[in-house]
PDB file of N, CA and C in Angstrom:
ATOM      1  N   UNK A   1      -4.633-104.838 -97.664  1.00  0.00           N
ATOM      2  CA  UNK A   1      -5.146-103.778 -96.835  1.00  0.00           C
ATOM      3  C   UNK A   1      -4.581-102.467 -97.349  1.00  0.00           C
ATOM      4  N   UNK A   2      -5.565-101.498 -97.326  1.00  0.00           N
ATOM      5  CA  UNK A   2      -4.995-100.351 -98.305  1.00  0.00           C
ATOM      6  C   UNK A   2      -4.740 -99.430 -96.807  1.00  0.00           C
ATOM      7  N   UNK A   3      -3.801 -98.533 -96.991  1.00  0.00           N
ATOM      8  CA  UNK A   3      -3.603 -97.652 -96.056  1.00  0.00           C
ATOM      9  C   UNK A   3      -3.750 -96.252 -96.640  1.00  0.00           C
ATOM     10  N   UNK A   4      -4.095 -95.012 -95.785  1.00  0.00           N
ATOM     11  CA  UNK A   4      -4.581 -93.899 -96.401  1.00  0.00           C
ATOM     12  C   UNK A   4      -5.178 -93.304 -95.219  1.00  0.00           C
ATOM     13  N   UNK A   5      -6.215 -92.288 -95.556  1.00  0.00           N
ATOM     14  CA  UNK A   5      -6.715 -91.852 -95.183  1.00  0.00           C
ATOM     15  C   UNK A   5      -8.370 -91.909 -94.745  1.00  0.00           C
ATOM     16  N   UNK A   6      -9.263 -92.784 -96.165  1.00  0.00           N
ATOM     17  CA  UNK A   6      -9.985 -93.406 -96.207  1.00  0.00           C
ATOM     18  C   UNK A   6     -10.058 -94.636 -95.088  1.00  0.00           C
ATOM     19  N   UNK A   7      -9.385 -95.065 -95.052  1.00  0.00           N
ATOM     20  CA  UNK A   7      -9.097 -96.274 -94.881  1.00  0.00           C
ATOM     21  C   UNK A   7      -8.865 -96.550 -92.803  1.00  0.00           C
ATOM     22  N   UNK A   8      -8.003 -95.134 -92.363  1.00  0.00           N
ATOM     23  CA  UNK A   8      -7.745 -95.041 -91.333  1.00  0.00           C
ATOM     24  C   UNK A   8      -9.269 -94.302 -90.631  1.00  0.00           C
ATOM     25  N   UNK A   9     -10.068 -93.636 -91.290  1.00  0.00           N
ATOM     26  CA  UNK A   9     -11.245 -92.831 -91.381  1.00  0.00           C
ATOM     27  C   UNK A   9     -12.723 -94.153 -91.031  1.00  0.00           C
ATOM     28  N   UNK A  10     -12.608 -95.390 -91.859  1.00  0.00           N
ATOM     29  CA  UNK A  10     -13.412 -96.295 -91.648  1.00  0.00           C
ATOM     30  C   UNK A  10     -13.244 -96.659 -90.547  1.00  0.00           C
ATOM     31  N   UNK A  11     -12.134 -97.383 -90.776  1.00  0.00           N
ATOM     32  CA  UNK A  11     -11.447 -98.711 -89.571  1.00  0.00           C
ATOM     33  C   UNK A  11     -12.133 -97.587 -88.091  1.00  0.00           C
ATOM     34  N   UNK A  12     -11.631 -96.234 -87.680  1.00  0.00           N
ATOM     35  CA  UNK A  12     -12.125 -95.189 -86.479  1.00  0.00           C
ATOM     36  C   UNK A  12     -13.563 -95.632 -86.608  1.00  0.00           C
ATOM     37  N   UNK A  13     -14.278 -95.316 -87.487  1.00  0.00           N
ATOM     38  CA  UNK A  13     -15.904 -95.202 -87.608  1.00  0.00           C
ATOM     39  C   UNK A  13     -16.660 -96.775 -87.139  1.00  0.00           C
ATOM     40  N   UNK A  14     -15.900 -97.681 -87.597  1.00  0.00           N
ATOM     41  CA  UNK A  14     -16.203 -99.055 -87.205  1.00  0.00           C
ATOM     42  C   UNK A  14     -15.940 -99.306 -85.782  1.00  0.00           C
ATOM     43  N   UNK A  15     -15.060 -99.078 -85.291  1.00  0.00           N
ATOM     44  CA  UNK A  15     -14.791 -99.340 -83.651  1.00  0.00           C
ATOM     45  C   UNK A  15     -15.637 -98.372 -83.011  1.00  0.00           C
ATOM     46  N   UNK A  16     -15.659 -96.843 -83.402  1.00  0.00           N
ATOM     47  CA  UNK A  16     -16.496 -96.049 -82.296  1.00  0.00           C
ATOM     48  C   UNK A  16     -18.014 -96.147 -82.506  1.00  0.00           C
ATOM     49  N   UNK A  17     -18.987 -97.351 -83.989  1.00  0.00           N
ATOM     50  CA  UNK A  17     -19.899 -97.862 -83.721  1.00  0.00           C
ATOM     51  C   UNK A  17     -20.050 -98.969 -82.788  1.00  0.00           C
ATOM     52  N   UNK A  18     -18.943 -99.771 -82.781  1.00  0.00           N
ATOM     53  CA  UNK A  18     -19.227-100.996 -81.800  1.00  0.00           C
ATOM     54  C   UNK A  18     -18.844-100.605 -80.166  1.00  0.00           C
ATOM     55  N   UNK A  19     -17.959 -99.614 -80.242  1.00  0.00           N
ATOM     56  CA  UNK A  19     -18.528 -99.265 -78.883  1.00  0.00           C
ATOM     57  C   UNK A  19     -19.631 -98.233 -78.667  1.00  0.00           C
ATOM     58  N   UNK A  20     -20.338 -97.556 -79.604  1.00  0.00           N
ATOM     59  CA  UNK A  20     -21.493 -97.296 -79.385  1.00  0.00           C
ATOM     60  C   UNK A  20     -22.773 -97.828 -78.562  1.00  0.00           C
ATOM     61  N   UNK A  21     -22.537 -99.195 -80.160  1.00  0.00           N
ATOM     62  CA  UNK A  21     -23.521-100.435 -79.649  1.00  0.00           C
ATOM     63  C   UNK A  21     -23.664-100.859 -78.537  1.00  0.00           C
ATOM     64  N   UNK A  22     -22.825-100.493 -78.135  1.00  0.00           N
ATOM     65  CA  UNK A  22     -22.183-102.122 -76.824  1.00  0.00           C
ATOM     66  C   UNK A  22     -22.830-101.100 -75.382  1.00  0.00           C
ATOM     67  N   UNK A  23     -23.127 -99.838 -75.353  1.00  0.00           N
ATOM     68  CA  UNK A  23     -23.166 -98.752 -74.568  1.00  0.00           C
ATOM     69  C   UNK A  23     -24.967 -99.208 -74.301  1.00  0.00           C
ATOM     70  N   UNK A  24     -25.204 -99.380 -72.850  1.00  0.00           N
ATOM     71  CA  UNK A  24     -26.700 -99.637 -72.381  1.00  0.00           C
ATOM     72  C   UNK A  24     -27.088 -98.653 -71.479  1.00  0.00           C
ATOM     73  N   UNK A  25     -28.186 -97.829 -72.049  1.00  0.00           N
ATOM     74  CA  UNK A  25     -28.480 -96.742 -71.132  1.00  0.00           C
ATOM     75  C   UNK A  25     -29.247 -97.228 -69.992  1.00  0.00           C
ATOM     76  N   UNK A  26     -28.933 -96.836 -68.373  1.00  0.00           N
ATOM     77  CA  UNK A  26     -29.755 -96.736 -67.466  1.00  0.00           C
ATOM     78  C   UNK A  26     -31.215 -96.922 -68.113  1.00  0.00           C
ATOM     79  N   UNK A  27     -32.460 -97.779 -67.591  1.00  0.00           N
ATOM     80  CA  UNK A  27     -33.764 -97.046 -67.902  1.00  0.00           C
ATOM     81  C   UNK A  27     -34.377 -95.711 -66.633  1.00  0.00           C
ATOM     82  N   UNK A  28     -33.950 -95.577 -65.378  1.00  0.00           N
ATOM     83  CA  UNK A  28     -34.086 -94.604 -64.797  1.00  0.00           C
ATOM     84  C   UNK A  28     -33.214 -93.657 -65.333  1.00  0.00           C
ATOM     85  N   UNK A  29     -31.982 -93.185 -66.364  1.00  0.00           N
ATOM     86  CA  UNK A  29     -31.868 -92.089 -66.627  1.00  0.00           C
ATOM     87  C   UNK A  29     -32.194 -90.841 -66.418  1.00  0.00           C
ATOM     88  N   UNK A  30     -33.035 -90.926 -67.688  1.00  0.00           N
ATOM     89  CA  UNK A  30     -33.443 -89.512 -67.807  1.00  0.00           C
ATOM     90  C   UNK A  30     -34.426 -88.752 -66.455  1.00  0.00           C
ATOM     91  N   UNK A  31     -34.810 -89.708 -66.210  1.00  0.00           N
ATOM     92  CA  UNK A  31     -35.667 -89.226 -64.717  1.00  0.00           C
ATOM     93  C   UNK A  31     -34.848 -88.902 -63.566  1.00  0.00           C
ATOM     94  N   UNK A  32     -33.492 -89.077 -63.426  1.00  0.00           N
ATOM     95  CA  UNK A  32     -32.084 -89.335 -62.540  1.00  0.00           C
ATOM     96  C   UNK A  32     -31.899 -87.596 -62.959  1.00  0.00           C
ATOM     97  N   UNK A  33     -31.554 -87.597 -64.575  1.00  0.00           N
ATOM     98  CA  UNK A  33     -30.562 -86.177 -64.439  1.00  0.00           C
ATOM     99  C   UNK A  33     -31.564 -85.359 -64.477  1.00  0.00           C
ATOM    100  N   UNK A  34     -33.299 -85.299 -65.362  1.00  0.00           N
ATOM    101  CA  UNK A  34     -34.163 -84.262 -64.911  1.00  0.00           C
ATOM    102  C   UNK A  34     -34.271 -84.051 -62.861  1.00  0.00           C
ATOM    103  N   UNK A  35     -34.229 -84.739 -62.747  1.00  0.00           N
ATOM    104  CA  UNK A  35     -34.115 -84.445 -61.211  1.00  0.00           C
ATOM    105  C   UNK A  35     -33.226 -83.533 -60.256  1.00  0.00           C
ATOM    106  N   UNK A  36     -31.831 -84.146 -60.837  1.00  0.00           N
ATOM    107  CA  UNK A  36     -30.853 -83.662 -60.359  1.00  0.00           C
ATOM    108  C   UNK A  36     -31.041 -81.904 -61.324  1.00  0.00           C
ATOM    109  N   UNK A  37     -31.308 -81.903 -62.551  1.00  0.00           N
ATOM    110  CA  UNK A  37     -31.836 -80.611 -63.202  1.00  0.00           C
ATOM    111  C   UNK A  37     -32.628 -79.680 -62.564  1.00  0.00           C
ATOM    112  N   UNK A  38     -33.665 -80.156 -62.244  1.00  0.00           N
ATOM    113  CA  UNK A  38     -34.826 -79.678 -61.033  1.00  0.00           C
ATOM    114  C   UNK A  38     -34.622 -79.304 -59.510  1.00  0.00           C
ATOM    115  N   UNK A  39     -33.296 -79.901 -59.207  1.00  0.00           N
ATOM    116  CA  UNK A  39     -32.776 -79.418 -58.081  1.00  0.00           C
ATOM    117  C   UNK A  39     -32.002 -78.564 -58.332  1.00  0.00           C
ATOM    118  N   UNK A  40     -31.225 -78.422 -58.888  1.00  0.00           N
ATOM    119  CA  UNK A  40     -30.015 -77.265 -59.516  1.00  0.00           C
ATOM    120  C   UNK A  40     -31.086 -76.100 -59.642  1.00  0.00           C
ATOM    121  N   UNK A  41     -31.998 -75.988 -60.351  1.00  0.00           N
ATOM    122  CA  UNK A  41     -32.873 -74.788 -60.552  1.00  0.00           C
ATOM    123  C   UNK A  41     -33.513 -74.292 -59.287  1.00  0.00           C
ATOM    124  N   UNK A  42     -33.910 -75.481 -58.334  1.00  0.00           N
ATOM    125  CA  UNK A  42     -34.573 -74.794 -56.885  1.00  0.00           C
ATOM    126  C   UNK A  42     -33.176 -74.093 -56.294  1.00  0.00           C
ATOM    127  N   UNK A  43     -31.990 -74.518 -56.482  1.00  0.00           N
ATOM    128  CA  UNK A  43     -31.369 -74.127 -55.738  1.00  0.00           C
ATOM    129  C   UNK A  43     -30.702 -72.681 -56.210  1.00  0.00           C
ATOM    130  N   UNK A  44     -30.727 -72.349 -57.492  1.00  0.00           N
ATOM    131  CA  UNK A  44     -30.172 -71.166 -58.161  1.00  0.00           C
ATOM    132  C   UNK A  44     -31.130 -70.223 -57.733  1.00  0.00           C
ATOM    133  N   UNK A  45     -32.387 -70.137 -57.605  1.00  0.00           N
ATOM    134  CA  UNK A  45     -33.637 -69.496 -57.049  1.00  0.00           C
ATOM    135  C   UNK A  45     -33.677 -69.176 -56.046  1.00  0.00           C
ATOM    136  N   UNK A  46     -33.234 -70.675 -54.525  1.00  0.00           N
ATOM    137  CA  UNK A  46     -33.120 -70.005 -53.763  1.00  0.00           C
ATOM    138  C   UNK A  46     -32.405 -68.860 -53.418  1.00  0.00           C
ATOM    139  N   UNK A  47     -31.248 -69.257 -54.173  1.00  0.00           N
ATOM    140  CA  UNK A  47     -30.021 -68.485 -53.402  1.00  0.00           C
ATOM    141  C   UNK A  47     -29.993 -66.771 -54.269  1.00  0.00           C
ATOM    142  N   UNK A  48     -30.994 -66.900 -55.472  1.00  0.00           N
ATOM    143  CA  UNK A  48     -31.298 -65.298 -56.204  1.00  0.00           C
ATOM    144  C   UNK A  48     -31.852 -64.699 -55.421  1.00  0.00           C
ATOM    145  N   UNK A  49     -33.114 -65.499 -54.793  1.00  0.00           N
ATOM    146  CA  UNK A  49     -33.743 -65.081 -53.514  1.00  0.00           C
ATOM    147  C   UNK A  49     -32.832 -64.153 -52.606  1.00  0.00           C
ATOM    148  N   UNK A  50     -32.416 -64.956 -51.718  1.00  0.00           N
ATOM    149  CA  UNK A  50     -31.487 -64.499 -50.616  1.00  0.00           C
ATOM    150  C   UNK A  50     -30.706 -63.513 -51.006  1.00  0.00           C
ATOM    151  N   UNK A  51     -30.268 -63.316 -52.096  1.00  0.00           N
ATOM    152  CA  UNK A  51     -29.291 -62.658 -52.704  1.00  0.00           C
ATOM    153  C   UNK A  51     -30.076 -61.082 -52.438  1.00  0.00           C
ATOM    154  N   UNK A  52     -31.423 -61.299 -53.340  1.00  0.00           N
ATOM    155  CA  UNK A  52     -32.284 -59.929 -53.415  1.00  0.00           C
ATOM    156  C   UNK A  52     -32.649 -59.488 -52.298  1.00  0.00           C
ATOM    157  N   UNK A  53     -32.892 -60.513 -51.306  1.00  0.00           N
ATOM    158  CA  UNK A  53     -33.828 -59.927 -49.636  1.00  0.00           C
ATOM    159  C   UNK A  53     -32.090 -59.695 -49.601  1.00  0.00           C
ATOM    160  N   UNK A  54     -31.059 -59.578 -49.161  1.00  0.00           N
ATOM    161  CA  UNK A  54     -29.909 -59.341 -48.298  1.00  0.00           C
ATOM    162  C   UNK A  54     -29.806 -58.082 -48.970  1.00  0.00           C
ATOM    163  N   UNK A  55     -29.563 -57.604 -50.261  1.00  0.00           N
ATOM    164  CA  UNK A  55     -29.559 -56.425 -51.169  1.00  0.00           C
ATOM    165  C   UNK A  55     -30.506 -55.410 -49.955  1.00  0.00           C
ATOM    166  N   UNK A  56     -31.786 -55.316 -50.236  1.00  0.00           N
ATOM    167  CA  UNK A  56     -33.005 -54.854 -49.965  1.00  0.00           C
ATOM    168  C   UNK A  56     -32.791 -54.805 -48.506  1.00  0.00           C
ATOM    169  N   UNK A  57     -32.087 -55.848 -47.276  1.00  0.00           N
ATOM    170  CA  UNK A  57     -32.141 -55.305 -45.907  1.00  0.00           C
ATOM    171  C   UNK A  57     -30.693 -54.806 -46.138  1.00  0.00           C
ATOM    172  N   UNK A  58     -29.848 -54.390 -46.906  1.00  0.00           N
ATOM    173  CA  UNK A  58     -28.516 -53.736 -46.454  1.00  0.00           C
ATOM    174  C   UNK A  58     -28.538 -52.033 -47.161  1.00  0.00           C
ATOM    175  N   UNK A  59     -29.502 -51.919 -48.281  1.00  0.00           N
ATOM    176  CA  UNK A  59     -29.811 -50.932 -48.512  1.00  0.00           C
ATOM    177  C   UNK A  59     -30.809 -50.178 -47.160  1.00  0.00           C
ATOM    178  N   UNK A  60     -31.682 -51.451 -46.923  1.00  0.00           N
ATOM    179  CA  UNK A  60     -32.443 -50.260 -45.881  1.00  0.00           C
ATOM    180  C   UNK A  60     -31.563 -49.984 -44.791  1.00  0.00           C
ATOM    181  N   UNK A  61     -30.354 -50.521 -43.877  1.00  0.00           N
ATOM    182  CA  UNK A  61     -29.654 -50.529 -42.689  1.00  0.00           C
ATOM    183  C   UNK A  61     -29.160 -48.880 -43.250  1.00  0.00           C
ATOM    184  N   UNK A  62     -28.730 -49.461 -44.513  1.00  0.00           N
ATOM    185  CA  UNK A  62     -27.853 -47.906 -44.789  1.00  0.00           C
ATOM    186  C   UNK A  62     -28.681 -46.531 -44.437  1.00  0.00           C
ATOM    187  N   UNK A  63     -29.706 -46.864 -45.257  1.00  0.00           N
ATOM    188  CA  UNK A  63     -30.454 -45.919 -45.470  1.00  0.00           C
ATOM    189  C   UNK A  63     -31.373 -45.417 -43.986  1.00  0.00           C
ATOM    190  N   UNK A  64     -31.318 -46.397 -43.186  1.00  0.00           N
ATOM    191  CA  UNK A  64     -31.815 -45.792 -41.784  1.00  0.00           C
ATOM    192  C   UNK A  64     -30.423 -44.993 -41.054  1.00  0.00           C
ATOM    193  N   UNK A  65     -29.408 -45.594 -41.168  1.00  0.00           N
ATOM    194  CA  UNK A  65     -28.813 -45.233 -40.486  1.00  0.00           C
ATOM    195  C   UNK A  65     -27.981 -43.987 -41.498  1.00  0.00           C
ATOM    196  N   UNK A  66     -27.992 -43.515 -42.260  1.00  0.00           N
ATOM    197  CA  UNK A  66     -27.771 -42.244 -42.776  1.00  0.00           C
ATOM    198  C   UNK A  66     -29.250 -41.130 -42.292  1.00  0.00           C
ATOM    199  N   UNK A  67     -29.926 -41.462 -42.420  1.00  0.00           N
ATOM    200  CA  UNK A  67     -31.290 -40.929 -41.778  1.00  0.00           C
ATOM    201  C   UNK A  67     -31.041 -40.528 -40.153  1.00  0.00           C
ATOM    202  N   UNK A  68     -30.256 -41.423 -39.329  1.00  0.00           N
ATOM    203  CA  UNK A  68     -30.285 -41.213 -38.022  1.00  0.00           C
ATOM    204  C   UNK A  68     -28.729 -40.421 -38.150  1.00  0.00           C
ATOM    205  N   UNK A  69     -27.574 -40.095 -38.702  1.00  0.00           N
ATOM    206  CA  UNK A  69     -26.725 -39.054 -38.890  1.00  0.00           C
ATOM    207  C   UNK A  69     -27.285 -37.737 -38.679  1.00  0.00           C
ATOM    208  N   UNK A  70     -28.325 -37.574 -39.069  1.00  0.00           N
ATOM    209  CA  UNK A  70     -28.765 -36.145 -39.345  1.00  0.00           C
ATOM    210  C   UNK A  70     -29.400 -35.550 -38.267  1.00  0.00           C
ATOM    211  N   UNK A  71     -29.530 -36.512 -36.929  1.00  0.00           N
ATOM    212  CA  UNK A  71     -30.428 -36.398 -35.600  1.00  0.00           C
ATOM    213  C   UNK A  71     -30.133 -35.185 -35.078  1.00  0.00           C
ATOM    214  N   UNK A  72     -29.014 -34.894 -34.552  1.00  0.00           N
ATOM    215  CA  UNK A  72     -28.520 -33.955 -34.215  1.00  0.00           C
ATOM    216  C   UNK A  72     -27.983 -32.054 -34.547  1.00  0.00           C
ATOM    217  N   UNK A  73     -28.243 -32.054 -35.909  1.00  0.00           N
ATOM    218  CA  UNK A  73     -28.541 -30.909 -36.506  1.00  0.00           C
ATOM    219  C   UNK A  73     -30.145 -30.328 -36.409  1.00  0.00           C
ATOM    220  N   UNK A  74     -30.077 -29.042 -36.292  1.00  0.00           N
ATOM    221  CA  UNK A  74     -31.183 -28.162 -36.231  1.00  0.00           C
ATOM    222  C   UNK A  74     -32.256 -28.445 -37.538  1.00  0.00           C
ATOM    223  N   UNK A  75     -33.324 -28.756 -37.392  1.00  0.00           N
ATOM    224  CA  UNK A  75     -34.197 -28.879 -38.165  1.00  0.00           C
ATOM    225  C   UNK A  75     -34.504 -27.523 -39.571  1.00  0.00           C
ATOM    226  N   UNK A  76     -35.107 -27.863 -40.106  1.00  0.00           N
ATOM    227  CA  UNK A  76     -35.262 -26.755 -41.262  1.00  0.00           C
ATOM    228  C   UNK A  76     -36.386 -26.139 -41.032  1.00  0.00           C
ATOM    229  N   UNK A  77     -37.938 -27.121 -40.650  1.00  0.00           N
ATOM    230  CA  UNK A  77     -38.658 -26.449 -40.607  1.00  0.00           C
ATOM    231  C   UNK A  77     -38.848 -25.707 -39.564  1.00  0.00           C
ATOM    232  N   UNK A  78     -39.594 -24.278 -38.836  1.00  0.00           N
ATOM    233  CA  UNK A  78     -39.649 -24.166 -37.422  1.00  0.00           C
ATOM    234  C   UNK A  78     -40.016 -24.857 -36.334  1.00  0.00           C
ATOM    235  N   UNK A  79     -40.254 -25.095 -35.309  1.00  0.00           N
ATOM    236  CA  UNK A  79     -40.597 -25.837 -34.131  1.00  0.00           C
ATOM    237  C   UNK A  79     -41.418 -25.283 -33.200  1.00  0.00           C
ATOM    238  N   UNK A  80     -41.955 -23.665 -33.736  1.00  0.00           N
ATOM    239  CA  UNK A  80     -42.709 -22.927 -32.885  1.00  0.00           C
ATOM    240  C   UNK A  80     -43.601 -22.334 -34.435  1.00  0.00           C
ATOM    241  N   UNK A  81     -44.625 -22.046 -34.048  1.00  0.00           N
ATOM    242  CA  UNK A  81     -46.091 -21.982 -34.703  1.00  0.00           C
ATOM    243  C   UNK A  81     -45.832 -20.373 -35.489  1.00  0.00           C
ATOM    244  N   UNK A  82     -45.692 -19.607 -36.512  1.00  0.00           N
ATOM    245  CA  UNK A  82     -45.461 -18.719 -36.795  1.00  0.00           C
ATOM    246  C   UNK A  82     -46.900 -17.760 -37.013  1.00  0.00           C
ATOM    247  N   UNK A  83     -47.167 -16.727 -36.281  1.00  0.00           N
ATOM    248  CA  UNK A  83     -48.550 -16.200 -36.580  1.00  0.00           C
ATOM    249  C   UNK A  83     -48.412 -15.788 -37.907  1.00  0.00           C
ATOM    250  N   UNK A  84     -49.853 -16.099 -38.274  1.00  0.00           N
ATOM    251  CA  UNK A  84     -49.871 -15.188 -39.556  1.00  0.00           C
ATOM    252  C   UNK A  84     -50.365 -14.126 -39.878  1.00  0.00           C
ATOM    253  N   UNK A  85     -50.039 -13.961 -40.943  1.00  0.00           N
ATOM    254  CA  UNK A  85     -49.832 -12.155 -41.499  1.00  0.00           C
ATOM    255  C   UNK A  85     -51.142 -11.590 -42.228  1.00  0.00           C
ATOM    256  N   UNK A  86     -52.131 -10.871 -42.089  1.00  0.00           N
ATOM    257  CA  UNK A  86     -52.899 -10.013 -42.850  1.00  0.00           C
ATOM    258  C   UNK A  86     -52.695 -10.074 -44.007  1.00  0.00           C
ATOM    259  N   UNK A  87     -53.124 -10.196 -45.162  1.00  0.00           N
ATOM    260  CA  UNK A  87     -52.984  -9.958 -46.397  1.00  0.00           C
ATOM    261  C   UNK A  87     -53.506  -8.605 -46.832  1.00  0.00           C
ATOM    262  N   UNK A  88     -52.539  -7.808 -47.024  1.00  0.00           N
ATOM    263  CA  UNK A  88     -52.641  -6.191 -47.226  1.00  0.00           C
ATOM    264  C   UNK A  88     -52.411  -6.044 -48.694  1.00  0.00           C
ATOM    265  N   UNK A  89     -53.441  -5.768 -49.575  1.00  0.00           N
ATOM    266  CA  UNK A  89     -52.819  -5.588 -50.657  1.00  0.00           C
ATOM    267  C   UNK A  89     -52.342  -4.336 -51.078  1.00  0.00           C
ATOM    268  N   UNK A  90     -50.840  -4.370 -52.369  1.00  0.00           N
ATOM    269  CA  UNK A  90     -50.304  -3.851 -52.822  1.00  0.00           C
ATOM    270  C   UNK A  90     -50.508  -2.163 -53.211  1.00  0.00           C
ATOM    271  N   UNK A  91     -49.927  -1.690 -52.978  1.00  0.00           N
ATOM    272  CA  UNK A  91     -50.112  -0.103 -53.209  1.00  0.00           C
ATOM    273  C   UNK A  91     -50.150  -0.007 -54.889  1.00  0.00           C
ATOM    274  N   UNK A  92     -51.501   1.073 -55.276  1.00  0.00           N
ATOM    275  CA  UNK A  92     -51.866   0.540 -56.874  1.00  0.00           C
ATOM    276  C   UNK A  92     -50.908   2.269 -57.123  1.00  0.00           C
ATOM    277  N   UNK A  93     -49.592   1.410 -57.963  1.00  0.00           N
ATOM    278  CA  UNK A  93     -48.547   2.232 -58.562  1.00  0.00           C
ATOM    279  C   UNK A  93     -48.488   2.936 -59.810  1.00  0.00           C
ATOM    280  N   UNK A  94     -49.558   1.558 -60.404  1.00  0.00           N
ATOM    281  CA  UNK A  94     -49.743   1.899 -62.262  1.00  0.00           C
ATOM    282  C   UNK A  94     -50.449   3.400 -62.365  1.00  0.00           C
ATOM    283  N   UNK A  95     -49.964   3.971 -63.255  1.00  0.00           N
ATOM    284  CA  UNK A  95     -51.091   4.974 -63.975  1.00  0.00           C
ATOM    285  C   UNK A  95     -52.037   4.578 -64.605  1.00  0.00           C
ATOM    286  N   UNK A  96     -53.009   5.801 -64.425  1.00  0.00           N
ATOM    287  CA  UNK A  96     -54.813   5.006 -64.775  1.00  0.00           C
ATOM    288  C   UNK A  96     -54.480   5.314 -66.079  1.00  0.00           C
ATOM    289  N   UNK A  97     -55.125   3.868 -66.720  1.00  0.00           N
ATOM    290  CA  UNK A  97     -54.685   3.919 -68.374  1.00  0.00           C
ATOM    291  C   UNK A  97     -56.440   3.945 -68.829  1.00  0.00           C
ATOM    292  N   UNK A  98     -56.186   5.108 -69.869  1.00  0.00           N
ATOM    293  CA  UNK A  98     -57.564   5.505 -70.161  1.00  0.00           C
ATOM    294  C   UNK A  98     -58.669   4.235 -70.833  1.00  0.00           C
ATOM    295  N   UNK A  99     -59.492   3.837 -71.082  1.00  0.00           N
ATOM    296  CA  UNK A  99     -60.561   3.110 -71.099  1.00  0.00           C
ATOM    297  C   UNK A  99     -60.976   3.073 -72.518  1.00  0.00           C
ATOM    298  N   UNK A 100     -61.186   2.319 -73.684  1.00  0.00           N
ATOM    299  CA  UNK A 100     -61.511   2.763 -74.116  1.00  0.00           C
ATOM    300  C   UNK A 100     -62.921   1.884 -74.798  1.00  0.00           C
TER     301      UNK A 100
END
């Protein structure tokens, strides 16, 4: 029996084929972990979901209720009807510039 490196390199490769061999896959497998796959994805979705609607109602809470801060200050625009004004035009200032 030769010892080395070769040698320690086979002998590994020979045992981790026979327990390869010896290894019997489920036949429901792959239909087992696509499943469990298919649930993991509904569930990452849902919860992106929820994630985005909770975003979207905590922005609007804010945003109403910074809106209702401002209740109590005097408005900008008026609140009473302003008559309006004649349009009088401008007093003609220029000098008459000759024609030609």
């Amino acid at each position: 029996m030769t010892t080395g490196p070769a040698s320690t390199e086979d002998q590994l490769r020979e045992v981790l084929d026979k327990l390869a061999n010896g290894v019997q896959p489920a036949p429901d497998a792959y239909r087992r972990v696509q499943g469990e796959w298919r649930r993991r994805e509904r569930r990452r979705r849902l919860i992106l979901v929820i994630l985005v609607v909770l975003v979207l109602a905590i922005a609007d809470i804010v945003g109403l209720w910074a809106l209702n801060q401002y209740q109590d200050r005097p408005h900008v625009a008026p609140r009473e009807p302003v008559p309006a004004r004649s349009h009088v035009p401008p007093a003609n200032d220029l000098p008459d510039l000759p024609v030609r």
